[in-house]
PDB file of N, CA and C in Angstrom:
ATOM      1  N   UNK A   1     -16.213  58.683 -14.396  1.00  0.00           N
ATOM      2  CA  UNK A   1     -15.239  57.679 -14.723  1.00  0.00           C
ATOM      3  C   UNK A   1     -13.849  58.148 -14.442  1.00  0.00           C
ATOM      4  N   UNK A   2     -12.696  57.079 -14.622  1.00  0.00           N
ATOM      5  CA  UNK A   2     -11.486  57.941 -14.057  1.00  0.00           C
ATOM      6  C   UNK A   2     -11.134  58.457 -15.255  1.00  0.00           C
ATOM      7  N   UNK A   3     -10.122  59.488 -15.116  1.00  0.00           N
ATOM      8  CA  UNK A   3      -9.541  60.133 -16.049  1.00  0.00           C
ATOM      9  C   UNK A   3      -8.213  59.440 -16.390  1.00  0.00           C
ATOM     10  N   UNK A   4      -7.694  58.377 -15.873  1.00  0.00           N
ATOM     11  CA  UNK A   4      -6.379  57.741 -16.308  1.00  0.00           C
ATOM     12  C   UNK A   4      -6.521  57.021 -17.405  1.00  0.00           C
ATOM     13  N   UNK A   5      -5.273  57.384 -18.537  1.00  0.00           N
ATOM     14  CA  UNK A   5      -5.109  56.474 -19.539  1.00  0.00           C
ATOM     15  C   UNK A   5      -5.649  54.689 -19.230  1.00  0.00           C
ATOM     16  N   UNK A   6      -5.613  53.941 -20.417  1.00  0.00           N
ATOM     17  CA  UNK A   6      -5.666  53.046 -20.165  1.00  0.00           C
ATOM     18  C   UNK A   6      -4.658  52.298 -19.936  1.00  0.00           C
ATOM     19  N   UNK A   7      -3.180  52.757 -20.877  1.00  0.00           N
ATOM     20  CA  UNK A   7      -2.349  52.131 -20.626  1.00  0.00           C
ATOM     21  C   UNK A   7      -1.275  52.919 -19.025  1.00  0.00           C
ATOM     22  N   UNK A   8      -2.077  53.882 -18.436  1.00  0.00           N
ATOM     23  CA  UNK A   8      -1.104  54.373 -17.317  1.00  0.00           C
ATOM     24  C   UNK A   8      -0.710  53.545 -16.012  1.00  0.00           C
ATOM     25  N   UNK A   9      -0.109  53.843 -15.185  1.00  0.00           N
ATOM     26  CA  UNK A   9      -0.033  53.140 -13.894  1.00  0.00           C
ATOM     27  C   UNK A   9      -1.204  52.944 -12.910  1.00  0.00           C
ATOM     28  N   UNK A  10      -1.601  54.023 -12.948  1.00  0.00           N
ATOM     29  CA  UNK A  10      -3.201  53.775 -12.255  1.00  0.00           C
ATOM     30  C   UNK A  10      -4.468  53.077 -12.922  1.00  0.00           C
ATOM     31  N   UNK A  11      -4.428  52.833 -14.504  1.00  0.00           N
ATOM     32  CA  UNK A  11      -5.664  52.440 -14.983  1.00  0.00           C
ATOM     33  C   UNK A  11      -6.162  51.127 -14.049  1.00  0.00           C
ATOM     34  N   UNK A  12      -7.209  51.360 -14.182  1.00  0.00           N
ATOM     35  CA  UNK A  12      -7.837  50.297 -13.719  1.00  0.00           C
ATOM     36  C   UNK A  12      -8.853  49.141 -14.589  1.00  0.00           C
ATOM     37  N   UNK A  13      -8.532  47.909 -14.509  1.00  0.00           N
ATOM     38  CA  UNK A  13      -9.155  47.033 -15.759  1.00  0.00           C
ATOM     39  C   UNK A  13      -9.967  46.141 -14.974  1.00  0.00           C
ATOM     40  N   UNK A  14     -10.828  45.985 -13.618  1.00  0.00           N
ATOM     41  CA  UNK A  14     -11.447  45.464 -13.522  1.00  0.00           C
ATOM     42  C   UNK A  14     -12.815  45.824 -12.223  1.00  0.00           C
ATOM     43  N   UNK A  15     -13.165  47.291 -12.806  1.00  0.00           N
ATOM     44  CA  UNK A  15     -14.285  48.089 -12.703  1.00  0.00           C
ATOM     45  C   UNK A  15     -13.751  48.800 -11.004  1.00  0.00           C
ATOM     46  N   UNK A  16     -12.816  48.938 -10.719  1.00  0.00           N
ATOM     47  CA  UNK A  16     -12.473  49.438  -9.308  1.00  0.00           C
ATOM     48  C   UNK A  16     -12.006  48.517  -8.036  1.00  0.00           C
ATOM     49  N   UNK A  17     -12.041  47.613  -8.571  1.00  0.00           N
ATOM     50  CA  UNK A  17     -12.212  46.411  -7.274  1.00  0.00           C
ATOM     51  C   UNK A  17     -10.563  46.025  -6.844  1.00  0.00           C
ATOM     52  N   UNK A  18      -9.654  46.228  -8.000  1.00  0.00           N
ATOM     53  CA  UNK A  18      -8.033  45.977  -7.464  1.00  0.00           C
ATOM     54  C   UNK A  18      -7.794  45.585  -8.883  1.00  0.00           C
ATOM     55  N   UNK A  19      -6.827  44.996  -8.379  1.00  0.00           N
ATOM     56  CA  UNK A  19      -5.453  44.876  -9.802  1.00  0.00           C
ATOM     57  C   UNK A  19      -5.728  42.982 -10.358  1.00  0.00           C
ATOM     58  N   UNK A  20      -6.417  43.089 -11.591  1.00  0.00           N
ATOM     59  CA  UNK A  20      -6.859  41.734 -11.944  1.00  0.00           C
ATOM     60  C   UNK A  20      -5.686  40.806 -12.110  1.00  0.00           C
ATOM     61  N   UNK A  21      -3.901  40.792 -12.132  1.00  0.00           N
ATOM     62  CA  UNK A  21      -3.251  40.396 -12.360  1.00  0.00           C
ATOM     63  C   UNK A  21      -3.229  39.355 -11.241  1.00  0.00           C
ATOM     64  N   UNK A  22      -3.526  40.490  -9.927  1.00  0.00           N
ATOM     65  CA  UNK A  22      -3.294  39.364  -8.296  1.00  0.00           C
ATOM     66  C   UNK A  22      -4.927  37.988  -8.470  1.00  0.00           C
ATOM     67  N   UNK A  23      -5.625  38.248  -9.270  1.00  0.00           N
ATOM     68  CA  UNK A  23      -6.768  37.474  -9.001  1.00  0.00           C
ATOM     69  C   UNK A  23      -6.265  35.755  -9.532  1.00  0.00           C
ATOM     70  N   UNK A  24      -5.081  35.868 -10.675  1.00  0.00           N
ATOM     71  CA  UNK A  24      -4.762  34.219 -10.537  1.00  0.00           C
ATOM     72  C   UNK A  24      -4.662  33.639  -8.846  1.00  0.00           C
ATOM     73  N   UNK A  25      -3.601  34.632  -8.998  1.00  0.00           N
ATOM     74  CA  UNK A  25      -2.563  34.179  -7.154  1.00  0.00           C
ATOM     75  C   UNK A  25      -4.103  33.620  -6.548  1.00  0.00           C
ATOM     76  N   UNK A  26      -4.837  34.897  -6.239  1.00  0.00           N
ATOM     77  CA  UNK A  26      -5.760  34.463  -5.174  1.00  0.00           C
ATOM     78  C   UNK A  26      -6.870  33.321  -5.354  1.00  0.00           C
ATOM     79  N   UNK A  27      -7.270  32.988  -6.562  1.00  0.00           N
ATOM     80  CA  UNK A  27      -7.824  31.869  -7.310  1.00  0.00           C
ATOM     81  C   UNK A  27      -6.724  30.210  -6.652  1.00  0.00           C
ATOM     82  N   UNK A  28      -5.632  31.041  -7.177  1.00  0.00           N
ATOM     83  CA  UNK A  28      -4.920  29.610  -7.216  1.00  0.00           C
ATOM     84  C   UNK A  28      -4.653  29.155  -5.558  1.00  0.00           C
ATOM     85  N   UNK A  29      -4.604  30.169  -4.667  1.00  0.00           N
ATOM     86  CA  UNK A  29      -4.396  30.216  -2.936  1.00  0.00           C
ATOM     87  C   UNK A  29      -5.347  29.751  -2.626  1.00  0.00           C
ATOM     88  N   UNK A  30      -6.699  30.304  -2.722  1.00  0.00           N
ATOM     89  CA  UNK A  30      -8.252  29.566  -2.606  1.00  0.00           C
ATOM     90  C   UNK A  30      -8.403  28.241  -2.805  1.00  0.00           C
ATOM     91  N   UNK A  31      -8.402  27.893  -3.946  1.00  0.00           N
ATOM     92  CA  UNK A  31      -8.183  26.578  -4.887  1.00  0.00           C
ATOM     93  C   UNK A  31      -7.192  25.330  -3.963  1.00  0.00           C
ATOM     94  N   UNK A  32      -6.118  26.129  -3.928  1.00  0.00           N
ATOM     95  CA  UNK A  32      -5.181  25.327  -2.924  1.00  0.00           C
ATOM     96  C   UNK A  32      -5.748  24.738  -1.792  1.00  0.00           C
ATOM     97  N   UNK A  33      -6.706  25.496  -1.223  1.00  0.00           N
ATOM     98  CA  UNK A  33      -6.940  25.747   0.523  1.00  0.00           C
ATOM     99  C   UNK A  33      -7.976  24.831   0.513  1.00  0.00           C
ATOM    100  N   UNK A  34      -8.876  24.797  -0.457  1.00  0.00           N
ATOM    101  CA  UNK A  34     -10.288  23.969  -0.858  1.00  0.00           C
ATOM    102  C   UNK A  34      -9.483  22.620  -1.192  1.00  0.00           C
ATOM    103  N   UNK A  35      -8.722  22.119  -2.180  1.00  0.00           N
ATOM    104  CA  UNK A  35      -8.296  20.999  -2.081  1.00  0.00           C
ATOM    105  C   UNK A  35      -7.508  20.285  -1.133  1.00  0.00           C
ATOM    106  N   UNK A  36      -6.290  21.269  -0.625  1.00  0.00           N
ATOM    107  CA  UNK A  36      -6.303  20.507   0.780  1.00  0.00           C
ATOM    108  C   UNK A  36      -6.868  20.500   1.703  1.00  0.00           C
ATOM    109  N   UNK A  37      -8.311  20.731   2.027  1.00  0.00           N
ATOM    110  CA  UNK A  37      -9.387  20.615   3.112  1.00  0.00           C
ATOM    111  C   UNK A  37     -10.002  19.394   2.488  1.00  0.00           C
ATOM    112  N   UNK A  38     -10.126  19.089   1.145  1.00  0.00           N
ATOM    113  CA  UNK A  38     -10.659  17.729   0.884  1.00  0.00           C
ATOM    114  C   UNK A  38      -9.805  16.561   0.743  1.00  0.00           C
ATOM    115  N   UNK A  39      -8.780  16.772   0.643  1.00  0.00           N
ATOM    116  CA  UNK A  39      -7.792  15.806   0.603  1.00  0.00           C
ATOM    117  C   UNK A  39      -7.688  15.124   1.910  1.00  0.00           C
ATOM    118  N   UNK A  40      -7.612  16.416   3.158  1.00  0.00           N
ATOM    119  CA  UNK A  40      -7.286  15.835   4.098  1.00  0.00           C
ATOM    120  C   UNK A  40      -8.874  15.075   4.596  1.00  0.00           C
ATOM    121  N   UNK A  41     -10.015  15.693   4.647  1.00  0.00           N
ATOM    122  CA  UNK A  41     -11.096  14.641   4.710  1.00  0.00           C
ATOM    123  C   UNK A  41     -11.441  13.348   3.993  1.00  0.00           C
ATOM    124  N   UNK A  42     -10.538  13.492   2.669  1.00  0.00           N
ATOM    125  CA  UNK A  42     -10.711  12.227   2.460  1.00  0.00           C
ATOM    126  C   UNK A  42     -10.010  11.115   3.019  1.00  0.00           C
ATOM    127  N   UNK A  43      -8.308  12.099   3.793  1.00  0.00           N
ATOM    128  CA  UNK A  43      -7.476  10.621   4.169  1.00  0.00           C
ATOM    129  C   UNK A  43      -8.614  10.159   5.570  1.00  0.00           C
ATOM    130  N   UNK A  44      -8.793  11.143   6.453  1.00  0.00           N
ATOM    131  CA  UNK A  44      -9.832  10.918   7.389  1.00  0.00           C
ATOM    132  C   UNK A  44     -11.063   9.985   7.226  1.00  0.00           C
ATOM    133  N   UNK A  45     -11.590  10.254   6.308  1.00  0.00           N
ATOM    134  CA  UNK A  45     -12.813   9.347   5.455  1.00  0.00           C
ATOM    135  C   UNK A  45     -12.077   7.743   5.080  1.00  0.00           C
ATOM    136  N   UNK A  46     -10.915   7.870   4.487  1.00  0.00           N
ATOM    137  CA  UNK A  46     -10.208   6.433   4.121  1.00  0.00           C
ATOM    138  C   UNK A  46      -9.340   5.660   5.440  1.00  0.00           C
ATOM    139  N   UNK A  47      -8.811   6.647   6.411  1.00  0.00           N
ATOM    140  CA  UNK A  47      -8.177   5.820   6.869  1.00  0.00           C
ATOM    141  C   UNK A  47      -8.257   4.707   8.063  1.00  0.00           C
ATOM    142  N   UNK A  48      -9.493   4.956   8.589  1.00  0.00           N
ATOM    143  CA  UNK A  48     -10.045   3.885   9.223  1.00  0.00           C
ATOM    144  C   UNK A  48     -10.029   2.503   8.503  1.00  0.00           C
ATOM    145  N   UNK A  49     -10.561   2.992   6.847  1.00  0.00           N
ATOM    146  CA  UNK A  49     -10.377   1.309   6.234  1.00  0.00           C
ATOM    147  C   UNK A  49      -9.336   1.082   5.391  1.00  0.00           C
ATOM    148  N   UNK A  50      -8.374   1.764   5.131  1.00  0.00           N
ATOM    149  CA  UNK A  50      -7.131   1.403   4.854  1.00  0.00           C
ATOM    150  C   UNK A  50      -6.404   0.594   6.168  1.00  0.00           C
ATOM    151  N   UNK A  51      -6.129   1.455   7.204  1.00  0.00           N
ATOM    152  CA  UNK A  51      -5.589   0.730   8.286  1.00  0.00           C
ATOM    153  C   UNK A  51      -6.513  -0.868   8.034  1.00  0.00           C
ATOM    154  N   UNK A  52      -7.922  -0.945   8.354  1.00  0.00           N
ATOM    155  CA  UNK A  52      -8.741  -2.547   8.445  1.00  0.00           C
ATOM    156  C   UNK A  52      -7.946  -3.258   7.431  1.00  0.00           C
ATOM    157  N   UNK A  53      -7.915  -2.352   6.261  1.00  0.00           N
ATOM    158  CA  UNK A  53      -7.323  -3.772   5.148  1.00  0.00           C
ATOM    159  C   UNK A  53      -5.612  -4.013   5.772  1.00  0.00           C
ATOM    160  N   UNK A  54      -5.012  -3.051   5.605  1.00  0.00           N
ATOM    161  CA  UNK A  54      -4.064  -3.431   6.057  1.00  0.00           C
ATOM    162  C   UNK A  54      -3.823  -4.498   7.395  1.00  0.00           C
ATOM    163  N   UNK A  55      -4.399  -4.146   8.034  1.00  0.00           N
ATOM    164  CA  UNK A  55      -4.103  -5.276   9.562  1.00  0.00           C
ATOM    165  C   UNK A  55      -4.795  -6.468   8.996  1.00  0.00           C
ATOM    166  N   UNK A  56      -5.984  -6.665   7.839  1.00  0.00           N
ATOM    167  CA  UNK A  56      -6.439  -8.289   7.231  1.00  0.00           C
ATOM    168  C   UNK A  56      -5.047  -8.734   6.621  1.00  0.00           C
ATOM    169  N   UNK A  57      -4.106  -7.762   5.850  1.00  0.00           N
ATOM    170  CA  UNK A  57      -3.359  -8.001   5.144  1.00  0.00           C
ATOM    171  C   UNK A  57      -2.439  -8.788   5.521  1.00  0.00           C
ATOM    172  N   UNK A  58      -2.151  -8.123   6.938  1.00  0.00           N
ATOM    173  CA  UNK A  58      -0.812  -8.577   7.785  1.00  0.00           C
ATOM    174  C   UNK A  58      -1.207  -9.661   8.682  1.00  0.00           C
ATOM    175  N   UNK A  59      -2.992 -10.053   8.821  1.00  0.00           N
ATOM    176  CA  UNK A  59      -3.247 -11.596   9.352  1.00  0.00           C
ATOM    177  C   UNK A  59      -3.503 -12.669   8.052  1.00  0.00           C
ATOM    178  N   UNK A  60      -3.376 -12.166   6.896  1.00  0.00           N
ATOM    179  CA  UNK A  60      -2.895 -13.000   6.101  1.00  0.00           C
ATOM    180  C   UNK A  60      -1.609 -13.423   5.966  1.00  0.00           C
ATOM    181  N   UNK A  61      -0.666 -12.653   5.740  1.00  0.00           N
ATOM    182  CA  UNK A  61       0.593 -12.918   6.209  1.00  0.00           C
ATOM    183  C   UNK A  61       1.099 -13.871   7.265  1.00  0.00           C
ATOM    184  N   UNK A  62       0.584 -13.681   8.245  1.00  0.00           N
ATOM    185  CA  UNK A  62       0.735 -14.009   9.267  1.00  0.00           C
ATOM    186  C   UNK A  62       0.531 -15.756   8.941  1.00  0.00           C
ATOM    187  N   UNK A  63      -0.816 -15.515   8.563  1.00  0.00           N
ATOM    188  CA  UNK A  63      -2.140 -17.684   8.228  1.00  0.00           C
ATOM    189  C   UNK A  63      -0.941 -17.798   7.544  1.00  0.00           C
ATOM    190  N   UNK A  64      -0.133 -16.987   6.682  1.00  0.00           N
ATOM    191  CA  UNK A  64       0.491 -17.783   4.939  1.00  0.00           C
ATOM    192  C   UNK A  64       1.797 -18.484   5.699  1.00  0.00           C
ATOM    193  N   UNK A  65       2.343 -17.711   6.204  1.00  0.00           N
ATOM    194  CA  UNK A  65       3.575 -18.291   7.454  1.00  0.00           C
ATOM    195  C   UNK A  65       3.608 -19.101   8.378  1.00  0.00           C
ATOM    196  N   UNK A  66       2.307 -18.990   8.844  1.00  0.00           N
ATOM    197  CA  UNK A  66       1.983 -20.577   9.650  1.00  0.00           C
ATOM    198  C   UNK A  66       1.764 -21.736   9.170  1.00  0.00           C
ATOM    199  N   UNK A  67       0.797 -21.645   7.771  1.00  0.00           N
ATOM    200  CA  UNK A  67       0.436 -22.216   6.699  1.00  0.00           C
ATOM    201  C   UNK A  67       1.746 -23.065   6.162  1.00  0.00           C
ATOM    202  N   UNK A  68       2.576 -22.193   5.874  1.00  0.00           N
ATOM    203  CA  UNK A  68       4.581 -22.597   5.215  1.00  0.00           C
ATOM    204  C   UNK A  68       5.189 -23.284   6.104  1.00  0.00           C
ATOM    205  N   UNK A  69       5.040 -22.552   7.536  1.00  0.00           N
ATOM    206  CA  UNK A  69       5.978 -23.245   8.514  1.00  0.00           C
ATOM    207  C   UNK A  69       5.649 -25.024   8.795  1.00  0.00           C
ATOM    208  N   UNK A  70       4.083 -24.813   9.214  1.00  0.00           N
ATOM    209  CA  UNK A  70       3.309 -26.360   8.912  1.00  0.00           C
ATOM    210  C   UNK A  70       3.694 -27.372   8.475  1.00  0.00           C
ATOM    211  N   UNK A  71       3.729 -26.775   7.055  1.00  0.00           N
ATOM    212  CA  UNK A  71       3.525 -27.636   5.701  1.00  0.00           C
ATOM    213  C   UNK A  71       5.220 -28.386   5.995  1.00  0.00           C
ATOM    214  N   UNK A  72       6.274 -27.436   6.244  1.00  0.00           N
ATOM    215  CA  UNK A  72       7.960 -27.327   5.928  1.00  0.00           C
ATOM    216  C   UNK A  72       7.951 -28.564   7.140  1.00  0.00           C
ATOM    217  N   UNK A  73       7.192 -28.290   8.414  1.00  0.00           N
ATOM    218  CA  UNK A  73       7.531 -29.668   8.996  1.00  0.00           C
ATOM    219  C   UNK A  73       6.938 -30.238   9.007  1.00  0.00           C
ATOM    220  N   UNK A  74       5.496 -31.054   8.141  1.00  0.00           N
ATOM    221  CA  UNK A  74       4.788 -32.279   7.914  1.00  0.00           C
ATOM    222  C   UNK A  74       6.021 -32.479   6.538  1.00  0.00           C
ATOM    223  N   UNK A  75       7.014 -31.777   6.050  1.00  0.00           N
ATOM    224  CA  UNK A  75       7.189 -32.459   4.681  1.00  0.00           C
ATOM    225  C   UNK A  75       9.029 -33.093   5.347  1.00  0.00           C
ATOM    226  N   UNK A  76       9.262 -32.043   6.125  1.00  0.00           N
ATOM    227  CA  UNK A  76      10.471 -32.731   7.197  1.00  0.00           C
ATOM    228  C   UNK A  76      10.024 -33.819   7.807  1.00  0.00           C
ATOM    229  N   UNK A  77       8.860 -34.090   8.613  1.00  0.00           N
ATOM    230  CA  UNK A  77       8.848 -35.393   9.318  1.00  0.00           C
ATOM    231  C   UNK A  77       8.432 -36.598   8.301  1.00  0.00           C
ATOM    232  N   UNK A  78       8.259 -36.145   7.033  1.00  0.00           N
ATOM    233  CA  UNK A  78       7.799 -37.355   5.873  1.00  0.00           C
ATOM    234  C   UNK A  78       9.186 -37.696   5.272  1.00  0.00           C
ATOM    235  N   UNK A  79       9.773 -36.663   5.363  1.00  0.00           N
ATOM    236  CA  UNK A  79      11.371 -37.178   4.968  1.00  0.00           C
ATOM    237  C   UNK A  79      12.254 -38.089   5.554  1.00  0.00           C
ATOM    238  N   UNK A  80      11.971 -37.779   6.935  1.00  0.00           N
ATOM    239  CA  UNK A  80      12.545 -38.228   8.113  1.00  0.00           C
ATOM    240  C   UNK A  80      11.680 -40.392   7.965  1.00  0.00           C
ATOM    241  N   UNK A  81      10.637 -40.029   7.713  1.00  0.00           N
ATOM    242  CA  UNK A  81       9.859 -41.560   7.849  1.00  0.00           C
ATOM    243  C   UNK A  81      10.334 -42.354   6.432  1.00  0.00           C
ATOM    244  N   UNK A  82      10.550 -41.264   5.333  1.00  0.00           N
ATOM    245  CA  UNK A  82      10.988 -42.006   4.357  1.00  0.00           C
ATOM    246  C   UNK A  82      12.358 -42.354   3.951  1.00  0.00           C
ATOM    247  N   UNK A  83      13.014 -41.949   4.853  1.00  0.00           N
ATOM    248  CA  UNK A  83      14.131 -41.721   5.469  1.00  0.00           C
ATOM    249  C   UNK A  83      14.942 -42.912   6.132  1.00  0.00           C
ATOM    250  N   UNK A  84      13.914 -43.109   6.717  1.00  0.00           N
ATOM    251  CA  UNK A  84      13.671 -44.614   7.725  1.00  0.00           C
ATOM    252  C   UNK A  84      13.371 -45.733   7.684  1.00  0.00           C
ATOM    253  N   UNK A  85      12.171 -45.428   6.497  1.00  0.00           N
ATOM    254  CA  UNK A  85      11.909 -46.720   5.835  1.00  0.00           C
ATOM    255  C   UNK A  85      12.796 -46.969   4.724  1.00  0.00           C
ATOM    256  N   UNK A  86      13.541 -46.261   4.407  1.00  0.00           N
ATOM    257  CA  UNK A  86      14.348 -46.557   3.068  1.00  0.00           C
ATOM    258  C   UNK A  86      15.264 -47.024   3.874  1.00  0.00           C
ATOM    259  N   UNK A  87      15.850 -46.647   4.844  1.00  0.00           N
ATOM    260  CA  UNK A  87      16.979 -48.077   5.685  1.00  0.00           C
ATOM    261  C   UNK A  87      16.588 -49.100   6.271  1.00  0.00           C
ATOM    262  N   UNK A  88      15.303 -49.109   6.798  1.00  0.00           N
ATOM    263  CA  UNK A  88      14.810 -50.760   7.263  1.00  0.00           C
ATOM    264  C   UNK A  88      14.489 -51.657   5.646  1.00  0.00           C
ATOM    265  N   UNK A  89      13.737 -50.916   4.111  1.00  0.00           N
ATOM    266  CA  UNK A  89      14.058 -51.979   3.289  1.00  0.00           C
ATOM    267  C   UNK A  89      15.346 -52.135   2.878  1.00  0.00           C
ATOM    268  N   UNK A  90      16.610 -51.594   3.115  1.00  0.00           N
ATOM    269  CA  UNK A  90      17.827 -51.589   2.648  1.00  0.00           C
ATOM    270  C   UNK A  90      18.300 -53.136   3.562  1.00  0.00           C
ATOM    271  N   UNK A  91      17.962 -52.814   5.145  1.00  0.00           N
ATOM    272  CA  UNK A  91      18.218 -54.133   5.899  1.00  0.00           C
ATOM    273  C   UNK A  91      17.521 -55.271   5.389  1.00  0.00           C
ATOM    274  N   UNK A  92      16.626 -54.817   5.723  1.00  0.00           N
ATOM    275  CA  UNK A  92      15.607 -56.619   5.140  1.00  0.00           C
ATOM    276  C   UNK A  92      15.971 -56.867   4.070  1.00  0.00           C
ATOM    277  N   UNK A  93      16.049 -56.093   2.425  1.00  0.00           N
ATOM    278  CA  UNK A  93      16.713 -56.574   1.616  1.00  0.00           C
ATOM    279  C   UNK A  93      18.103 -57.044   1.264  1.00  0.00           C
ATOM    280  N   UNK A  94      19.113 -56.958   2.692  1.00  0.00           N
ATOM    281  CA  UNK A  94      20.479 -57.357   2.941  1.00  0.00           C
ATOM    282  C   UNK A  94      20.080 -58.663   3.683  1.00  0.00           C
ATOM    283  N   UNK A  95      19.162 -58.607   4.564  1.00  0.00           N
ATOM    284  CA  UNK A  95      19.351 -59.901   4.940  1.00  0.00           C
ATOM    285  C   UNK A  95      18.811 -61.047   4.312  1.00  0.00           C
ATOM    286  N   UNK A  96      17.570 -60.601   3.318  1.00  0.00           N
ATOM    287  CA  UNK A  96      17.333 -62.118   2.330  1.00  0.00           C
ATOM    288  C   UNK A  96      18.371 -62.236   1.155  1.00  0.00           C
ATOM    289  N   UNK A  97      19.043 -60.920   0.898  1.00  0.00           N
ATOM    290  CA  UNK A  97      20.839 -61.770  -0.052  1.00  0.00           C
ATOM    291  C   UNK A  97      21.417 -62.546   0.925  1.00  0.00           C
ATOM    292  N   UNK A  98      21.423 -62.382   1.954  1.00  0.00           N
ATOM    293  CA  UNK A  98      22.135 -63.127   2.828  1.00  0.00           C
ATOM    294  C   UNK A  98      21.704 -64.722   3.068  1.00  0.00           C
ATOM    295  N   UNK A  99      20.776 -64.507   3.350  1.00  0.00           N
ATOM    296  CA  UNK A  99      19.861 -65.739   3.481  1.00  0.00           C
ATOM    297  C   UNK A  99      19.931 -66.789   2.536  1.00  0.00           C
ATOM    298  N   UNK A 100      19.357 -65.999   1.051  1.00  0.00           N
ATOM    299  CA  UNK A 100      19.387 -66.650   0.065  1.00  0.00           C
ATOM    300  C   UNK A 100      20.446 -67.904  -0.674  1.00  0.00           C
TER     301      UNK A 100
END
């Protein structure tokens, strides 16, 4: 066994193998390296169907705006007719005061 104190500079506390203080670091470096290898397979794994939803997203967008634009001029050309007809009964009802 060694002959160094326990509390000396050389003791050793984890049977010869190195200095147990560095084993967080290297736990936590490992750890690191393993989660970003899955992280990045998962964006790989997701992003084929993130992008799909997204581009449904943006041809919804798209229907909802055509859908608005549509609607904005069937409700303009109903304005326009009611528009029109509210001055032809304005005439006809000027000309039977007249008449009358």
């Amino acid at each position: 066994g060694s002959t160094a104190r326990a509390d000396g500079p050389t003791a050793r506390t984890d049977g010869g193998g190195g200095d147990l203080a560095a084993a967080p670091v290297v736990v936590g470096t490992v750890l690191r390296a393993v989660l970003d290898e899955e992280a990045e397979r998962v964006r790989r794994e997701w992003a084929p169907r993130e992008a799909r939803q997204r581009a449904h997203a943006d041809a919804l967008a798209r229907s909802l705006a055509e859908a608005e634009a549509e609607a904005a001029a069937e409700i303009g050309a109903a304005s326009t007719r009611a528009a029109a007809l509210n001055r032809s009964l304005r005439v006809e009802h000027a000309q039977s005061v007249a008449l009358a």
